[in-house]
C-alpha atoms as a PDB file:
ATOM      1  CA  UNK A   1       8.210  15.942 -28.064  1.00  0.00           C
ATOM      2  CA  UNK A   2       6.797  12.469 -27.135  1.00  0.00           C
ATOM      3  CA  UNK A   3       9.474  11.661 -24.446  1.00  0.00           C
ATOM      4  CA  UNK A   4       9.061  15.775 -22.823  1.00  0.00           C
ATOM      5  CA  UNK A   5       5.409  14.924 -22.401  1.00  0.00           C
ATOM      6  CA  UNK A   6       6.214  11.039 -20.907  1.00  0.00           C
ATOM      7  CA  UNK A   7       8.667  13.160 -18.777  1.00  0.00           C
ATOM      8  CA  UNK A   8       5.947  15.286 -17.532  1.00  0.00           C
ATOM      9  CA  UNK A   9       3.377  13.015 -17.066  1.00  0.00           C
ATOM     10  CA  UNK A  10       5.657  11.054 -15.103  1.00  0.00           C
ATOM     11  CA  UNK A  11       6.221  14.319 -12.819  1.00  0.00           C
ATOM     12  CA  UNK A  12       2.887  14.535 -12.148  1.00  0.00           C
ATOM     13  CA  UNK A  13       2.579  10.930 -11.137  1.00  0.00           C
ATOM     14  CA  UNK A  14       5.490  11.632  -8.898  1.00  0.00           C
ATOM     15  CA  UNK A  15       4.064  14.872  -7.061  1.00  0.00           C
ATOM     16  CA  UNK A  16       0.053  12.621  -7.466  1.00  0.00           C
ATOM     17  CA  UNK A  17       1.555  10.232  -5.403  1.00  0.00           C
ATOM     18  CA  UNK A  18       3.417  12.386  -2.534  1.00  0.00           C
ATOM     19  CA  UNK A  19       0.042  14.726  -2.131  1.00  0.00           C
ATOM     20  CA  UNK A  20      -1.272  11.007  -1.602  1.00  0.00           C
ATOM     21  CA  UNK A  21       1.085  10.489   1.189  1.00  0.00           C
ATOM     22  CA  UNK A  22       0.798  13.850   2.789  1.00  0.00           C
ATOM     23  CA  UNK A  23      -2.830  13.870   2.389  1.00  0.00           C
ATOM     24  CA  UNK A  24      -3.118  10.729   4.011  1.00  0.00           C
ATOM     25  CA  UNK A  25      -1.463  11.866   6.787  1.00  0.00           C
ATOM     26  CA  UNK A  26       1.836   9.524   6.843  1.00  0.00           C
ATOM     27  CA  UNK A  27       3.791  12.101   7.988  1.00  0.00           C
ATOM     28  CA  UNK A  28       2.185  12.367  11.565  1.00  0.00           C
ATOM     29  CA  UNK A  29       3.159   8.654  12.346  1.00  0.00           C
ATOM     30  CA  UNK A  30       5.929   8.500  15.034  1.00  0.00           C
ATOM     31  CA  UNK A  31       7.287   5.306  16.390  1.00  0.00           C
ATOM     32  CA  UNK A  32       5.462   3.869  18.937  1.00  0.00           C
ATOM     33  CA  UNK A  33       6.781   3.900  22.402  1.00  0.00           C
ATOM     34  CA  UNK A  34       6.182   0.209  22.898  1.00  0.00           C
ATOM     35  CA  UNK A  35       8.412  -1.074  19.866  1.00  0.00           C
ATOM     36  CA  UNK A  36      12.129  -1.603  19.632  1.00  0.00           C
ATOM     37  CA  UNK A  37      14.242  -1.450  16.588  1.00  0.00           C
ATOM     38  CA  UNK A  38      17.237  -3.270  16.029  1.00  0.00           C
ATOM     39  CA  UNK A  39      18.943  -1.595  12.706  1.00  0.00           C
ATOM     40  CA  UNK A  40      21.146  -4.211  11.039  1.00  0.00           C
ATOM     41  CA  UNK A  41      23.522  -4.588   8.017  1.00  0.00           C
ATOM     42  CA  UNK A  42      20.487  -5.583   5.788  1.00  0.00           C
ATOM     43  CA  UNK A  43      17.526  -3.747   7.304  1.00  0.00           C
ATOM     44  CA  UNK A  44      16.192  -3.701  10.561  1.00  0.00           C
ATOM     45  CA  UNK A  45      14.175  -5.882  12.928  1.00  0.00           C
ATOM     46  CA  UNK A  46      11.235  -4.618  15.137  1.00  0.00           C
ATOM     47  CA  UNK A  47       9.428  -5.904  18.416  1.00  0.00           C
ATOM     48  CA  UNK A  48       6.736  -4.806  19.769  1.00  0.00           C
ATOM     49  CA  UNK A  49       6.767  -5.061  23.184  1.00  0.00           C
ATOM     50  CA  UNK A  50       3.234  -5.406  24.652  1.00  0.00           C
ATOM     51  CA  UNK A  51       2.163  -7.945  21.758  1.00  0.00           C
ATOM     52  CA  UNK A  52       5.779  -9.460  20.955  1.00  0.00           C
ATOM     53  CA  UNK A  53       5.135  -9.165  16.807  1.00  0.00           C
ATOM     54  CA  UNK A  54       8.316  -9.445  15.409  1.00  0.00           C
ATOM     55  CA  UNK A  55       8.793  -7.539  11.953  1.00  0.00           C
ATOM     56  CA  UNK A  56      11.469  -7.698  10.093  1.00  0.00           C
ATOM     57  CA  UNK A  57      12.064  -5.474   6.399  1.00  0.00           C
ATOM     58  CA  UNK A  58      15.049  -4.780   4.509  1.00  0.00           C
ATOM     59  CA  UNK A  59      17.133  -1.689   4.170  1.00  0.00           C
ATOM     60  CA  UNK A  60      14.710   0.927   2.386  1.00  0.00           C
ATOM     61  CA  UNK A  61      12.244  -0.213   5.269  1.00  0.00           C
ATOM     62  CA  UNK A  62      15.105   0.741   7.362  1.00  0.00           C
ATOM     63  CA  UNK A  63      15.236   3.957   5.898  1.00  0.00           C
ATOM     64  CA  UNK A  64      12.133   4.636   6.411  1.00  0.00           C
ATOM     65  CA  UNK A  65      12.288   3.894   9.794  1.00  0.00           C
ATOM     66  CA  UNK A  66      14.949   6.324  10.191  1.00  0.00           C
ATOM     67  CA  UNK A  67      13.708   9.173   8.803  1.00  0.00           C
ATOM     68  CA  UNK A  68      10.672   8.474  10.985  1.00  0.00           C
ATOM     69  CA  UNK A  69      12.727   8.088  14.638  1.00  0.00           C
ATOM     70  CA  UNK A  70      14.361  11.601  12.750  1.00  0.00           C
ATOM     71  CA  UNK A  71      10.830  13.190  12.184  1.00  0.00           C
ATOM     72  CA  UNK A  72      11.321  13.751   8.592  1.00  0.00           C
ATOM     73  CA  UNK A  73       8.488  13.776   6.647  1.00  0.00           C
ATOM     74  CA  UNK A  74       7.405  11.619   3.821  1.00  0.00           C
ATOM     75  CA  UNK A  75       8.736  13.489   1.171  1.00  0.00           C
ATOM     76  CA  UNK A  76      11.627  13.928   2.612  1.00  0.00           C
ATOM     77  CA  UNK A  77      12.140  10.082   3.121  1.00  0.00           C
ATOM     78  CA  UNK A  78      11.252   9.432  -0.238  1.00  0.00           C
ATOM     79  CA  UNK A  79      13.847  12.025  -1.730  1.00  0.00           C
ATOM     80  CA  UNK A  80      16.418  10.451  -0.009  1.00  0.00           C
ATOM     81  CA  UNK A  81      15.530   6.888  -0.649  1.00  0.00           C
ATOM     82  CA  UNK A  82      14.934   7.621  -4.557  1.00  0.00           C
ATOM     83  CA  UNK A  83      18.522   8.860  -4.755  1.00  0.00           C
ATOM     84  CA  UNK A  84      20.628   6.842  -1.959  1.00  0.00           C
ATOM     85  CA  UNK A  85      18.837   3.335  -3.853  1.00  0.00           C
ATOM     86  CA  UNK A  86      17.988   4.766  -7.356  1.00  0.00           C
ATOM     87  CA  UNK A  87      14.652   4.012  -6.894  1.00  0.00           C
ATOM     88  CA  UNK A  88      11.909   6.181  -9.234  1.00  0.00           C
ATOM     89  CA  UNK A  89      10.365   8.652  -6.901  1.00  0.00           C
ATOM     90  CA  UNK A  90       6.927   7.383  -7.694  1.00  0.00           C
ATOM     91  CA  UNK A  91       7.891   3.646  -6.663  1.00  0.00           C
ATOM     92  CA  UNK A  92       9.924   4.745  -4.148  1.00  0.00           C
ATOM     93  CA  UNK A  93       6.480   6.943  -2.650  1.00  0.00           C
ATOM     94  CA  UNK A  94       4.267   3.965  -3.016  1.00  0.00           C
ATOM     95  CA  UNK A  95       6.506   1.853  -1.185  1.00  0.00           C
ATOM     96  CA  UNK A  96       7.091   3.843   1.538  1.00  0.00           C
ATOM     97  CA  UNK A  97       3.270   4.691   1.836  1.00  0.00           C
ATOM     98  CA  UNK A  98       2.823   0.880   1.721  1.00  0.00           C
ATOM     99  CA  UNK A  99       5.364   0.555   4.078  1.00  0.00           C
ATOM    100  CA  UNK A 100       3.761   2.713   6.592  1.00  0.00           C
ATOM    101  CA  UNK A 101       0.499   1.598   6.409  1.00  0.00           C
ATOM    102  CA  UNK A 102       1.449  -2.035   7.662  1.00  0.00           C
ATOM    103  CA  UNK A 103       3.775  -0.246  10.461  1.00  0.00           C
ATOM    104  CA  UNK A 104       0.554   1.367  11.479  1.00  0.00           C
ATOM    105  CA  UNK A 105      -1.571  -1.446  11.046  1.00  0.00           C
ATOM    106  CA  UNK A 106       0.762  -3.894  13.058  1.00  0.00           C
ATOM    107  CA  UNK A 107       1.287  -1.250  15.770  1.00  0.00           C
ATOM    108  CA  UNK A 108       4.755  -0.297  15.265  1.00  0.00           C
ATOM    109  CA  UNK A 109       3.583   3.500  14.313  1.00  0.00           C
ATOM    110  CA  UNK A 110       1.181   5.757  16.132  1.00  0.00           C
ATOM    111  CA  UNK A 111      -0.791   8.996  15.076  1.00  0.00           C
ATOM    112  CA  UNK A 112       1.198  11.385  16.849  1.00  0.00           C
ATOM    113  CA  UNK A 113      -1.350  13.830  19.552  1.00  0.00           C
ATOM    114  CA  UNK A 114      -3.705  16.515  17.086  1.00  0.00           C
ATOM    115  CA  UNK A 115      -2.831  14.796  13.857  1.00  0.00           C
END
């Protein structure tokens, strides 16, 4: 009984935290027109263009990048990076919402028009 109620707490952490993320608004970032992305073995390397930052993150950054360029949406993302990495959906959702946020911040991403 203890470990079906850890199991559904957890659950509810897991859908808390992608209501975060949608709530937020994450999913109306797009790439911004003024970066580049270079997609590597390891991860991927980004430049933005009009302030030359250079970023660099690793391969779940990566996939987050992809499913951005690929207009998925958050959940979405983190689905697939929770499975392809075996990565807890709940870590893997407050990574990626992490991971956005300093996109954003740095430029990288952009609201996309009416969101």
């Amino acid at each position: 009984m203890t470990r079906l109620l850890a199991q559904l707490k957890s659950l509810a952490n897991v859908a808390h935290g992608a209501r975060q993320i949608t709530d937020d608004n994450s999913a109306s970032v797009i790439p911004s027109p003024e970066v580049r992305a270079s997609l590597q073995e390891n991860g991927v390397v980004f430049l933005h263009q009009r302030s030359g930052t250079v970023f660099r993150s690793n391969r779940i950054g990566a996939a987050i990048w992809k499913g951005l360029v690929n207009r998925h949406d958050i959940a979405t993302i983190v689905s697939q990076i929770g499975l392809e990495y075996g990565i807890p959906t709940a870590q893997a959702a407050r990574d990626a919402a992490g991971f956005v946020s300093q996109l954003e911040a740095q430029g990288f991403l952009v609201r996309r028009a009416g969101a």
